[in-house]
N, C-alpha and C. Protein backbone atom coordinates (compact mmCIF):
# COMPACT_ATOMS: atom_id res chain seq x y z
N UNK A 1 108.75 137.60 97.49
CA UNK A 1 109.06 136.38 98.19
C UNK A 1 107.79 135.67 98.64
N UNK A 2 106.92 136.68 99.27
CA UNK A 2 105.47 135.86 99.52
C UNK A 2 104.89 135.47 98.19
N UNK A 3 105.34 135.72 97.16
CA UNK A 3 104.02 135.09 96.12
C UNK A 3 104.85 133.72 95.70
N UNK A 4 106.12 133.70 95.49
CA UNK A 4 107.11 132.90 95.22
C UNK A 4 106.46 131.44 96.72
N UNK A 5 106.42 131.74 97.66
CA UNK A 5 106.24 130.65 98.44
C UNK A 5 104.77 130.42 98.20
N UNK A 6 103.72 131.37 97.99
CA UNK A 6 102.21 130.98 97.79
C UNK A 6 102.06 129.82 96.26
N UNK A 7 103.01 130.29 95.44
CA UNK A 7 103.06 129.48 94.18
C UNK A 7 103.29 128.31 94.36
N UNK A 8 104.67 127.97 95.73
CA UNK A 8 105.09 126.93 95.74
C UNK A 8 103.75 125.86 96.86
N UNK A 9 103.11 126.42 97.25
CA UNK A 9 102.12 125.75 98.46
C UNK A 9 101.23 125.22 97.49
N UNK A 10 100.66 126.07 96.08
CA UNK A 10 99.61 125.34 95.52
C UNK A 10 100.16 124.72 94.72
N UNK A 11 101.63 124.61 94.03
CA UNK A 11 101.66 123.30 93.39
C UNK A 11 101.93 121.96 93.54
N UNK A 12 100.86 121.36 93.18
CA UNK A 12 100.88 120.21 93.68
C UNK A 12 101.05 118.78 92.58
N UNK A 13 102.63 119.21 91.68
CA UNK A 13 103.06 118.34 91.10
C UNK A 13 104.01 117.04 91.10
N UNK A 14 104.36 117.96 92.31
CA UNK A 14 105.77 116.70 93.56
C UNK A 14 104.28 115.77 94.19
N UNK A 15 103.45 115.99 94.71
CA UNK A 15 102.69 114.99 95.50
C UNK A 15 102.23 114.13 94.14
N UNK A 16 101.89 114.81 92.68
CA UNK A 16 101.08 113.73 92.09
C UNK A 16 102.00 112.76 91.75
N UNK A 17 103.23 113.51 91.37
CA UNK A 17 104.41 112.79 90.80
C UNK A 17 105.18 111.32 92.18
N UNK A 18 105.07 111.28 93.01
CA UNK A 18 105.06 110.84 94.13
C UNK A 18 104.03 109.70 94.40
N UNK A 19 102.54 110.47 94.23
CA UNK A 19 101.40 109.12 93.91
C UNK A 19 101.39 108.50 92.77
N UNK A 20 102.08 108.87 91.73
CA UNK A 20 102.10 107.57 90.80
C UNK A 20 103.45 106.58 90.78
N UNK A 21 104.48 107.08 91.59
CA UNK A 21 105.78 106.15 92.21
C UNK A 21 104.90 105.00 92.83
N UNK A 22 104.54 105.59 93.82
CA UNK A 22 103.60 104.59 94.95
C UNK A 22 103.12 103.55 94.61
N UNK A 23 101.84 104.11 93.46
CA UNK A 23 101.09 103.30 92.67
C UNK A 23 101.83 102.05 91.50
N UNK A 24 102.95 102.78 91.09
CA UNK A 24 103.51 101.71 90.20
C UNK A 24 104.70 100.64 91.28
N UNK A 25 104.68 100.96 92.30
CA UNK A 25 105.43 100.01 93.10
C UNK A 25 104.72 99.32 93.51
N UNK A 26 103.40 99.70 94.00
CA UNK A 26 102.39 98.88 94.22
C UNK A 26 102.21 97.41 93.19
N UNK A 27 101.83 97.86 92.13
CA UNK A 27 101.51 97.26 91.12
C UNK A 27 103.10 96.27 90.75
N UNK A 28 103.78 97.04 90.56
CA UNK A 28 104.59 95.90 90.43
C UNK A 28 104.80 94.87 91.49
N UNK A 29 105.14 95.07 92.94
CA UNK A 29 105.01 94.37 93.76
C UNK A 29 103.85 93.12 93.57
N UNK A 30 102.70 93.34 93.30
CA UNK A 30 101.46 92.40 92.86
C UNK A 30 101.96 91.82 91.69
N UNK A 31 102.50 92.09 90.85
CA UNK A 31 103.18 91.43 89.50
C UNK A 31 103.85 91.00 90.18
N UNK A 32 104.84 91.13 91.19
CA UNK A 32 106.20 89.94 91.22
C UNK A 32 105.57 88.68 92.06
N UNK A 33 104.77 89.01 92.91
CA UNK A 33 103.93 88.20 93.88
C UNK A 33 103.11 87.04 93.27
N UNK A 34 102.74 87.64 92.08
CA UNK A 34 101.69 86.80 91.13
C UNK A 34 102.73 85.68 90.22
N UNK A 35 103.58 86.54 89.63
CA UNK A 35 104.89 85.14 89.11
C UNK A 35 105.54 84.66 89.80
N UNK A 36 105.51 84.98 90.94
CA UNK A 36 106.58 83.58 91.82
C UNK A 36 105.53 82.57 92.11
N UNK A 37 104.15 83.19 92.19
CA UNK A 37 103.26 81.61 92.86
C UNK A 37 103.32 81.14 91.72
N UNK A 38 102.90 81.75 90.49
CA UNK A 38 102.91 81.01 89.14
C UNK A 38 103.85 80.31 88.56
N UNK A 39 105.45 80.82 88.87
CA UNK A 39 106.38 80.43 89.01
C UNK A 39 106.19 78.56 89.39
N UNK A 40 106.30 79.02 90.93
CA UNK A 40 106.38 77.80 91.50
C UNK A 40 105.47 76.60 91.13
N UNK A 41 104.28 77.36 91.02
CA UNK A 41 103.45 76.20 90.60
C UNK A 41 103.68 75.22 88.87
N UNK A 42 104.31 76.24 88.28
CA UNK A 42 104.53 75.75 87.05
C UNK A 42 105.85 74.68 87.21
N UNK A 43 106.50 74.93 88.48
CA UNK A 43 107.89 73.99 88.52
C UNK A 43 107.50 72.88 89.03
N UNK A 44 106.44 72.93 90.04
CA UNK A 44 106.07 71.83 90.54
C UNK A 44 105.39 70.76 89.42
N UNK A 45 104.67 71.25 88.93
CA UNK A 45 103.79 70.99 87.96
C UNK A 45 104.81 70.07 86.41
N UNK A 46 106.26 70.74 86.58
CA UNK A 46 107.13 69.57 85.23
C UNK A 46 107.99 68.96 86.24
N UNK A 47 108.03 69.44 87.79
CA UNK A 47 108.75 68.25 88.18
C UNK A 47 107.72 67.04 88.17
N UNK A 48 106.58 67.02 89.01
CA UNK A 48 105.91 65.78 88.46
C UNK A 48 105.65 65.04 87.07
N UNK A 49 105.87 66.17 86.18
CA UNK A 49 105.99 65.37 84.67
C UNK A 49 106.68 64.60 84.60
N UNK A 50 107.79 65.12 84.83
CA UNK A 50 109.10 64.73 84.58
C UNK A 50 109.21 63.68 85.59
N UNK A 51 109.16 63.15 86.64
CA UNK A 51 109.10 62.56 87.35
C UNK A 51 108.11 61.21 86.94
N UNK A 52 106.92 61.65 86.23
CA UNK A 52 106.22 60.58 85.86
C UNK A 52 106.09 60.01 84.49
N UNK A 53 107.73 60.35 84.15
CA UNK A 53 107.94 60.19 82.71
C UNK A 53 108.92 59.27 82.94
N UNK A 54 110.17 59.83 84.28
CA UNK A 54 110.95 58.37 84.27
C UNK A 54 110.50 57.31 85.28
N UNK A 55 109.96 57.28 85.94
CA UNK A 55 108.69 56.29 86.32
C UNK A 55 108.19 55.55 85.27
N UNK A 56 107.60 55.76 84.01
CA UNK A 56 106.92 55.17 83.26
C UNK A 56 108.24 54.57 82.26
N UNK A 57 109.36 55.31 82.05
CA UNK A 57 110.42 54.65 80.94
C UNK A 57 111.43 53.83 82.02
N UNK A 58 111.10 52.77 83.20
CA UNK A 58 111.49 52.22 84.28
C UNK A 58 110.99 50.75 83.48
């Protein structure tokens, strides 16, 4: 039973497995953050097209 719990203290595949959850939530979080500004800016960006398209066919 003691070697069974000493085995379980040094493996340390739940913590790595755990830091790369982290890490890819991380990362995605920065991906979703990055396409909504890009997002938005790209909407803003054909509403004024568009806006200065029927302006000009006036």
């Amino acid at each position: 039973m003691a070697n069974l719990f000493a085995r379980f203290m040094k493996d340390e595949s739940g913590a790595t497995a755990i830091e790369y959850g982290l890490l890819a939530a991380l990362i995605a979080l920065g991906i979703i953050a990055g396409a909504t500004t890009i997002g938005t800016q790209v909407g803003t960006t054909f509403t004024t097209i568009g806006t200065s398209l029927t302006d000009a066919n006036k």
